[in-house]
N, C-alpha and C. Protein backbone atom coordinates (compact mmCIF):
# COMPACT_ATOMS: atom_id res chain seq x y z
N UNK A 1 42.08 47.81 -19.69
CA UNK A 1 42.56 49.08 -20.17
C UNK A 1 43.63 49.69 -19.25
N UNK A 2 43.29 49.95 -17.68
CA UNK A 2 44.44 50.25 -17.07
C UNK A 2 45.68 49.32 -17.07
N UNK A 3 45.79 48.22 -17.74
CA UNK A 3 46.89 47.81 -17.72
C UNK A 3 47.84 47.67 -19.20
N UNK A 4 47.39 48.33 -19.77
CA UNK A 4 47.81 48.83 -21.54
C UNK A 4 48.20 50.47 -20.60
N UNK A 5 47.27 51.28 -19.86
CA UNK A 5 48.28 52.30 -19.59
C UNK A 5 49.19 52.37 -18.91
N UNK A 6 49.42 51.20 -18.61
CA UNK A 6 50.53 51.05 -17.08
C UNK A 6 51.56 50.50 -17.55
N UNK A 7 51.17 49.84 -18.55
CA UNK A 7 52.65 48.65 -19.06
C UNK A 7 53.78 49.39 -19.04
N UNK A 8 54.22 50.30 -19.70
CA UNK A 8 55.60 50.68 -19.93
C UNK A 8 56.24 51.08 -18.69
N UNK A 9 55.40 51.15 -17.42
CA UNK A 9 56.29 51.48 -16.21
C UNK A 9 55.82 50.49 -15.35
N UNK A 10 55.59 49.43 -15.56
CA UNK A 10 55.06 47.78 -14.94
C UNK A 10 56.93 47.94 -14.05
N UNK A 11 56.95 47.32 -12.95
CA UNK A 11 58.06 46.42 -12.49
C UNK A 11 58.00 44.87 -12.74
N UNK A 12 58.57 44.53 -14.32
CA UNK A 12 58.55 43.32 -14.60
C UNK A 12 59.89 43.31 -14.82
N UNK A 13 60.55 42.10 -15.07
CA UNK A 13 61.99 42.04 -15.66
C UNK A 13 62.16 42.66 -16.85
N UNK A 14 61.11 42.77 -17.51
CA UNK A 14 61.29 43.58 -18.92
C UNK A 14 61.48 44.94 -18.56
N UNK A 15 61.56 45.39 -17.71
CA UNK A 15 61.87 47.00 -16.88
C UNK A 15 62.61 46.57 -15.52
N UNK A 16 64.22 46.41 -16.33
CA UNK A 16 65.12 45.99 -15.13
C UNK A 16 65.01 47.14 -13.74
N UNK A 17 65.63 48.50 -14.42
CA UNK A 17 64.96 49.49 -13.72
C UNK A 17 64.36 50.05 -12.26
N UNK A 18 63.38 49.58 -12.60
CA UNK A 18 61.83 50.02 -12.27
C UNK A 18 62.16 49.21 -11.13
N UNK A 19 62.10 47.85 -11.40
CA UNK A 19 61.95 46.50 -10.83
C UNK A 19 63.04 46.24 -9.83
N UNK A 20 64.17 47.02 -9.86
CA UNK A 20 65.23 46.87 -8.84
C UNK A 20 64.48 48.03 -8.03
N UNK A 21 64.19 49.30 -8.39
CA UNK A 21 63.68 50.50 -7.53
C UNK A 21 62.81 50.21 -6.78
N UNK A 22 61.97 49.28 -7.09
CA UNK A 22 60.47 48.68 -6.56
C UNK A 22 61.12 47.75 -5.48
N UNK A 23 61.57 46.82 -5.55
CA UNK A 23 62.63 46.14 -4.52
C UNK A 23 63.16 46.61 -4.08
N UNK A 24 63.66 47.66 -3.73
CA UNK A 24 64.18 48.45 -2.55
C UNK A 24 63.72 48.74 -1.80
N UNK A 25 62.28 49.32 -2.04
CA UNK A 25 61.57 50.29 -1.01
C UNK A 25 61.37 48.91 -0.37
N UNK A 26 60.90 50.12 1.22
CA UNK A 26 61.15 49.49 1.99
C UNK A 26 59.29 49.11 2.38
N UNK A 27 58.94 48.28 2.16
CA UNK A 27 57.53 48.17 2.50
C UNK A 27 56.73 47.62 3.92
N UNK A 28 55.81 47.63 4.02
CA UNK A 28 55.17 47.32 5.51
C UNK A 28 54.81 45.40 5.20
N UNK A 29 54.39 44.79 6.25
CA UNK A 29 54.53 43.49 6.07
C UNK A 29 53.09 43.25 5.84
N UNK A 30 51.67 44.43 5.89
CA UNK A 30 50.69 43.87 5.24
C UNK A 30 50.84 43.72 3.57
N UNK A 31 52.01 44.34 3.02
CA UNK A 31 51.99 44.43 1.35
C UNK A 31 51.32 43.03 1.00
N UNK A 32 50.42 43.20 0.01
CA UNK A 32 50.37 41.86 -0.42
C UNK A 32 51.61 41.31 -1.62
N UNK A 33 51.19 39.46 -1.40
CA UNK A 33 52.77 39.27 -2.32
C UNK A 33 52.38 40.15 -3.88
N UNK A 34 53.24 40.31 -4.62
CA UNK A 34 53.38 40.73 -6.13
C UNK A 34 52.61 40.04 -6.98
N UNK A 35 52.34 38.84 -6.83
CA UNK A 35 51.38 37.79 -7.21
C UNK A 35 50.18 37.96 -7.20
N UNK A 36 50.00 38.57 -5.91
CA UNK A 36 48.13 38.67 -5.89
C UNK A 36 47.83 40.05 -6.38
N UNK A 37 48.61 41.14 -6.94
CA UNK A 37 48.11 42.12 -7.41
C UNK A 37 47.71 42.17 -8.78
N UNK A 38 48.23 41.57 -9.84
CA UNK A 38 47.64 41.01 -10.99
C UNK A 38 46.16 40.74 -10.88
N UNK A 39 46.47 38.91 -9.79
CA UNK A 39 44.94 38.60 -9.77
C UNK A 39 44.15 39.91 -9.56
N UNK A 40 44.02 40.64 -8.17
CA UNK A 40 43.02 41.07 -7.75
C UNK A 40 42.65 42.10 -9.21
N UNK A 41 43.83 42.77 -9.62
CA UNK A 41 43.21 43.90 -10.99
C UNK A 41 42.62 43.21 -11.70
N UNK A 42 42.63 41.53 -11.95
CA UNK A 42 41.76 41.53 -12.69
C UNK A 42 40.83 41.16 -12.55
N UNK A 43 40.07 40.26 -11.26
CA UNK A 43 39.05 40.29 -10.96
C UNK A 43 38.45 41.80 -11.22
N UNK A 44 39.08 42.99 -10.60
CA UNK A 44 38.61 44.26 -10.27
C UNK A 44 37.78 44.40 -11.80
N UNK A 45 39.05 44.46 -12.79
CA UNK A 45 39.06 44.88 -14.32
C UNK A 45 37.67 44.03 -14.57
N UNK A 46 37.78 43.32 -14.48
CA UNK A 46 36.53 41.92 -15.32
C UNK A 46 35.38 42.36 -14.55
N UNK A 47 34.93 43.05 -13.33
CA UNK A 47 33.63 43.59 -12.44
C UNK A 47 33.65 44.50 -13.02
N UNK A 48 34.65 45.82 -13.70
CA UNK A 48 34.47 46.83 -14.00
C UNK A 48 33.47 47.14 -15.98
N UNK A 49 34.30 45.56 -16.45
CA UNK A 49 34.03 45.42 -17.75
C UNK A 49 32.85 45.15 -17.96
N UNK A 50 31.88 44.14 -16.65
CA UNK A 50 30.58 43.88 -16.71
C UNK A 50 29.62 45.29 -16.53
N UNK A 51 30.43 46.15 -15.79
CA UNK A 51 29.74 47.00 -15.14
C UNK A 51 29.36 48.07 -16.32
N UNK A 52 30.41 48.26 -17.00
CA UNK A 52 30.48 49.45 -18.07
C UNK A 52 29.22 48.83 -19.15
N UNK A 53 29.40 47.38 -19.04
CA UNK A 53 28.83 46.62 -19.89
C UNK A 53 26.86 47.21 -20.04
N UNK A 54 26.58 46.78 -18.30
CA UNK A 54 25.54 47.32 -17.83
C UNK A 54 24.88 48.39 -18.64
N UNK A 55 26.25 49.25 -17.83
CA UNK A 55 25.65 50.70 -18.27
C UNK A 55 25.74 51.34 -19.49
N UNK A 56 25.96 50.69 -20.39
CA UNK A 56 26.16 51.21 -22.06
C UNK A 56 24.76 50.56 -22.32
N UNK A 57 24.27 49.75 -21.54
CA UNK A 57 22.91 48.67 -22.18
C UNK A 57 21.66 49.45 -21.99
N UNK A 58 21.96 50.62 -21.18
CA UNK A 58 20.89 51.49 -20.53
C UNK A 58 21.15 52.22 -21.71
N UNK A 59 19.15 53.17 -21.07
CA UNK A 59 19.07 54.37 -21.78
C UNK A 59 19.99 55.32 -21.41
N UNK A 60 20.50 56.20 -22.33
CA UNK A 60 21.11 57.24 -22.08
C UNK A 60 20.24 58.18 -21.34
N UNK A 61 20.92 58.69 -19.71
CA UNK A 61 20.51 59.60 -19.30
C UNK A 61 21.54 59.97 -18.28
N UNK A 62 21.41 61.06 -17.38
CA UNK A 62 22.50 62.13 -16.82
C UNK A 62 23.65 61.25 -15.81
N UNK A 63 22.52 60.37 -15.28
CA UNK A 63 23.15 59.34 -13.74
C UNK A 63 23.89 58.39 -14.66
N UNK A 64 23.51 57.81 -15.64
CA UNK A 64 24.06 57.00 -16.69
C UNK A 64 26.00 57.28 -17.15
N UNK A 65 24.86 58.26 -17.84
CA UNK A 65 26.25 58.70 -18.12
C UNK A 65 27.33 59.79 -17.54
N UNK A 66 26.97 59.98 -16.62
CA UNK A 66 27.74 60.66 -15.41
C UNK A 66 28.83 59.30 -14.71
N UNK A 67 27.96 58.01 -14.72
CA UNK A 67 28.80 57.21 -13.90
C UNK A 67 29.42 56.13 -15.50
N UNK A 68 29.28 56.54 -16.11
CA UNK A 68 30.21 56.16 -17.29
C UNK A 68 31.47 56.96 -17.68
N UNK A 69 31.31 58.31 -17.06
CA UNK A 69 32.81 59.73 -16.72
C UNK A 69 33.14 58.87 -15.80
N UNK A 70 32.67 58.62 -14.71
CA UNK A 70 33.60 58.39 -13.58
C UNK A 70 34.47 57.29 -13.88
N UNK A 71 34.20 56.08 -14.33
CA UNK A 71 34.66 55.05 -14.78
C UNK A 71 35.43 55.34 -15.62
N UNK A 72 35.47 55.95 -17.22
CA UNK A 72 36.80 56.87 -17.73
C UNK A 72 37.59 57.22 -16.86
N UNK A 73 37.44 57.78 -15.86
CA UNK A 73 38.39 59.16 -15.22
C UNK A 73 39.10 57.32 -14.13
N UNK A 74 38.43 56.83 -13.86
CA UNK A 74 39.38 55.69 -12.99
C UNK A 74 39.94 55.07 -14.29
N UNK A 75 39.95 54.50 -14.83
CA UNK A 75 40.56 53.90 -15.76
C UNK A 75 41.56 54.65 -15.95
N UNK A 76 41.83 56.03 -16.45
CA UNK A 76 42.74 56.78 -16.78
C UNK A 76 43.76 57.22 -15.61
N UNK A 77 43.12 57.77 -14.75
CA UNK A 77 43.74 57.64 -13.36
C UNK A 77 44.54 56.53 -12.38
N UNK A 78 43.94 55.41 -12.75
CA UNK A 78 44.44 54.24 -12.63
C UNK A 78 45.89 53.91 -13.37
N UNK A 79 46.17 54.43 -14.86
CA UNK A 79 47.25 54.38 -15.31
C UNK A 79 47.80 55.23 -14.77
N UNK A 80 47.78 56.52 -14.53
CA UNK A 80 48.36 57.88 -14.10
C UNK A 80 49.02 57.47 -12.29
N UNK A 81 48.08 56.65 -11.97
CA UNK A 81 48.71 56.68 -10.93
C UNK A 81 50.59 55.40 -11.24
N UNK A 82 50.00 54.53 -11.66
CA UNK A 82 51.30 54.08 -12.13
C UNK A 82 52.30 54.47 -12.49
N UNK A 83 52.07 55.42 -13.47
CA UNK A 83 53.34 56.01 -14.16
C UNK A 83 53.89 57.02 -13.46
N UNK A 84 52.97 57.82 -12.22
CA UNK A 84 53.60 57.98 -10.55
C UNK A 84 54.75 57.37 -9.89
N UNK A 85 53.65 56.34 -9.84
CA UNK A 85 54.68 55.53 -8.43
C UNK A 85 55.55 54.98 -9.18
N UNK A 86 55.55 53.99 -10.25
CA UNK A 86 57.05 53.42 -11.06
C UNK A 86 57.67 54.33 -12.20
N UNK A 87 57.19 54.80 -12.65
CA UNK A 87 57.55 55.74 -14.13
C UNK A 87 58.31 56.74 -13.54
N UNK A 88 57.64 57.95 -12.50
CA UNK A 88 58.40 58.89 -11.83
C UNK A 88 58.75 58.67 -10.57
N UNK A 89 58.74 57.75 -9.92
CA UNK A 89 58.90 57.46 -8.74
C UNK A 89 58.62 58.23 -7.77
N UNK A 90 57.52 59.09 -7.96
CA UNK A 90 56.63 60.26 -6.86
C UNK A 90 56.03 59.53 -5.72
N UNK A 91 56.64 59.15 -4.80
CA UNK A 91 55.45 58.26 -3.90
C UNK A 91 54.54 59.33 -3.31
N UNK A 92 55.03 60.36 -2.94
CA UNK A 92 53.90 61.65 -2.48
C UNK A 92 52.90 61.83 -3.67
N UNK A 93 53.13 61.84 -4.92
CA UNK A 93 52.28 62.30 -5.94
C UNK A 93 51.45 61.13 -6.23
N UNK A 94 51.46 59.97 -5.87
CA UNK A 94 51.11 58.94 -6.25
C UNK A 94 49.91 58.56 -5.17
N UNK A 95 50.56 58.89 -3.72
CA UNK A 95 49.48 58.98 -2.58
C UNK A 95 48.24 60.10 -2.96
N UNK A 96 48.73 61.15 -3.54
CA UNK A 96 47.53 61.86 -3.64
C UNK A 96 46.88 61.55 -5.01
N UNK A 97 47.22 60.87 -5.62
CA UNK A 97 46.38 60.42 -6.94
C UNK A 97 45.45 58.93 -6.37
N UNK A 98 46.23 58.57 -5.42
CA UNK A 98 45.24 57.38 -5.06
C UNK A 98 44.39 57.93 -4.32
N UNK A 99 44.55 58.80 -3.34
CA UNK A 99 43.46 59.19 -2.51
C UNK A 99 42.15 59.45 -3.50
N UNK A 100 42.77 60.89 -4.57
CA UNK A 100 41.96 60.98 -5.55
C UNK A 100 41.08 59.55 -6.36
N UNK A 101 42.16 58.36 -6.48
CA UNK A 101 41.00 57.38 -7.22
C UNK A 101 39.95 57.27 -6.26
N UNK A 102 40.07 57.29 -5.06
CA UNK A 102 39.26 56.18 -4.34
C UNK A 102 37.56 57.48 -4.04
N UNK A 103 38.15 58.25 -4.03
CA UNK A 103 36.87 59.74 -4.39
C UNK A 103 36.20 59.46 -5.74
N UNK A 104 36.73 58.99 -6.80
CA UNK A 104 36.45 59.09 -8.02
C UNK A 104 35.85 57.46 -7.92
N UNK A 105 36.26 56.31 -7.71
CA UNK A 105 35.61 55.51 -7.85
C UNK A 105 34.52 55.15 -6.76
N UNK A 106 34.51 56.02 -5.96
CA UNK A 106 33.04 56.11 -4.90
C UNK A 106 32.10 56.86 -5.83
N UNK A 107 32.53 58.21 -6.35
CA UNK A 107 31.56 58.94 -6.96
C UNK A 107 31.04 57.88 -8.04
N UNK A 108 31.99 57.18 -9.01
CA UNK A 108 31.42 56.18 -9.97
C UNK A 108 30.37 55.19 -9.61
N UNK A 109 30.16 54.87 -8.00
CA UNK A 109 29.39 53.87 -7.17
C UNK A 109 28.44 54.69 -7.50
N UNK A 110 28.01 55.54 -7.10
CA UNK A 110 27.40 56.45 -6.43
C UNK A 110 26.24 56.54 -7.33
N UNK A 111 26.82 56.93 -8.76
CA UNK A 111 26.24 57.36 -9.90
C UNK A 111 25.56 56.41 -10.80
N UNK A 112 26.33 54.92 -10.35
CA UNK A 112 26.13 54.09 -11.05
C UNK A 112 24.97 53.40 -10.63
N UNK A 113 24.53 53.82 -8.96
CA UNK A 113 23.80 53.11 -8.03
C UNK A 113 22.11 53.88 -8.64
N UNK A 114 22.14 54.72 -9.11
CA UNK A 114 20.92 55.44 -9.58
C UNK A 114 20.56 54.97 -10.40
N UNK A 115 21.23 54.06 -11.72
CA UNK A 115 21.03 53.49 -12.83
C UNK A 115 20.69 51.90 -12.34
N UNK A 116 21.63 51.42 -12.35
CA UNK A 116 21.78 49.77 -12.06
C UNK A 116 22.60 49.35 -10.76
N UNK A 117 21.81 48.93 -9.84
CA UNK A 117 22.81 48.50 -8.56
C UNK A 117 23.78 47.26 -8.85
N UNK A 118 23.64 46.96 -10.02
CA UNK A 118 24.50 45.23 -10.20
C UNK A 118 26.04 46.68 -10.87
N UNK A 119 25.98 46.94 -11.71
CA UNK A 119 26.95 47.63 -11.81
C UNK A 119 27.28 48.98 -10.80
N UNK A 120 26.67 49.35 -10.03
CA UNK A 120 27.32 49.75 -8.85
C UNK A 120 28.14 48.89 -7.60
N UNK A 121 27.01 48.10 -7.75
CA UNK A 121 27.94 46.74 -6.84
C UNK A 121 29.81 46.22 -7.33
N UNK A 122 29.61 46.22 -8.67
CA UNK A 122 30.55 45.77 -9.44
C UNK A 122 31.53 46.97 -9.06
N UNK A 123 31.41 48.09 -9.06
CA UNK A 123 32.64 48.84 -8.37
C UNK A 123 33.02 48.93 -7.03
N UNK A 124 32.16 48.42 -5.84
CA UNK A 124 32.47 48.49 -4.65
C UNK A 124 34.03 47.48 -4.54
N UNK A 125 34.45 46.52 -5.42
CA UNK A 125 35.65 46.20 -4.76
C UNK A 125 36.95 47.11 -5.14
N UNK A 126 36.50 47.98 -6.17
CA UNK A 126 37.28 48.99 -6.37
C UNK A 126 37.48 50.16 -5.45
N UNK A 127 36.82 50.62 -4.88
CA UNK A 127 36.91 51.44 -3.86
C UNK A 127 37.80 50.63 -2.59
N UNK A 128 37.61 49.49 -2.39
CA UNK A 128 37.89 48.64 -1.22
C UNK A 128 39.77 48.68 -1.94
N UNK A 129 39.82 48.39 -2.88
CA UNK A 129 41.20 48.15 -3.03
C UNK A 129 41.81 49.62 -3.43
N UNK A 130 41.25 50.09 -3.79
CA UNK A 130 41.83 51.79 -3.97
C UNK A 130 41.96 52.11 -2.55
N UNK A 131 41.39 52.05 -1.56
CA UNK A 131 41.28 52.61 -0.39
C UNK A 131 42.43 52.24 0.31
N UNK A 132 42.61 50.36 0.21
CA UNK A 132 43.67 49.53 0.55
C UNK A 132 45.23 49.87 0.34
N UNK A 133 44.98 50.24 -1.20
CA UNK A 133 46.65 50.91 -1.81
C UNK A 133 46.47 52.72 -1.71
N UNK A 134 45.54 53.14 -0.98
CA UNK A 134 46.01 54.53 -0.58
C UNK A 134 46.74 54.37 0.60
N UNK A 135 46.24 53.41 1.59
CA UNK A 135 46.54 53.03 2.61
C UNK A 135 48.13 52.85 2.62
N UNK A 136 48.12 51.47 1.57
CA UNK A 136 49.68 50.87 1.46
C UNK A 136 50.85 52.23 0.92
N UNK A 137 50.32 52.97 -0.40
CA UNK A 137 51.32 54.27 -1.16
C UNK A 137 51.66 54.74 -0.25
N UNK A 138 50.33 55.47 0.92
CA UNK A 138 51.08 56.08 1.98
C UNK A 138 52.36 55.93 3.00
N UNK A 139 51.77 54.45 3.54
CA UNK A 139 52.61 53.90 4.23
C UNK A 139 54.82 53.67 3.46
N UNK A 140 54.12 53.03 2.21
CA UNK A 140 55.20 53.25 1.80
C UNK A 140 56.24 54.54 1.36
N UNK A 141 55.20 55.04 1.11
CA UNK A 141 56.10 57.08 1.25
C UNK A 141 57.06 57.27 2.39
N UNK A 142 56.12 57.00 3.55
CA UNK A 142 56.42 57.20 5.08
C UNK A 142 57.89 56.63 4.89
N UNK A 143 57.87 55.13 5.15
CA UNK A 143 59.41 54.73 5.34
C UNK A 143 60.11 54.87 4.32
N UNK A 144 60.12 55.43 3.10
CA UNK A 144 61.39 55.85 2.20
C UNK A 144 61.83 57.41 2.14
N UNK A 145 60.69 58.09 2.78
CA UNK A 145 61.74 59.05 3.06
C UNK A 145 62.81 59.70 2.94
């Protein structure tokens, strides 16, 4: 799903654009290559899909479905932050929307951990890589300046 909201401001060749702007900045040398960010979303995506999976299988109740919001609100946020950093090219607005995911997909741990720990587990690499690209947005803010 976050990548149906992201598409139209993707840096692919199909968004000449974007994709020259994105190549400019000036990035730090932990970036990972362009290559492995696909993979990792979708490992991420495919833990997240089991996870939701989980928790729709449960009874409906508050922790349930409290950590079924949180998971909405990353998913959605997850696009939002995209259309940030490539769509408007906000790297400040984009740092604070990631900071924000990585709050939002802890709280989704959190909530999810009261229900089913296999789908709480299933979001811990999301936090790890949200945390990672708050890390990286920032950094990259810093030197474009």
């Amino acid at each position: 799903m976050p990548l149906l909201l992201s598409r139209s401001t993707s840096p692919t060749p199909d968004h000449p654009r974007i994709l020259l702007w994105y190549k400019a900045l000036r990035t730090p040398r932990y970036k990972p290559p362009d290559l492995a960010i696909p993979i990792a979303w979708t490992a991420i995506e495919s833990a997240m899909a089991v996870a939701a999976y989980r928790l729709l299988r449960r009874r409906p109740e508050r922790a349930r479905n409290r950590a079924l919001a949180w998971l909405g609100v990353n998913i959605v946020g997850i696009g939002a932050w995209n259309r940030l950093f490539f769509g408007q090219r906000s790297l400040s607005m984009s740092t604070v929307a990631a900071t924000a995911l990585v709050a939002s997909a802890a709280s989704y741990v959190g909530e999810a951990r009261r229900v089913d720990r296999a789908a709480a587990a299933a979001g811990v690499p999301l936090v790890a890589w949200l945390a990672f690209a708050t890390v990286l947005t920032a950094d990259i803010w810093r030197r474009n300046r």
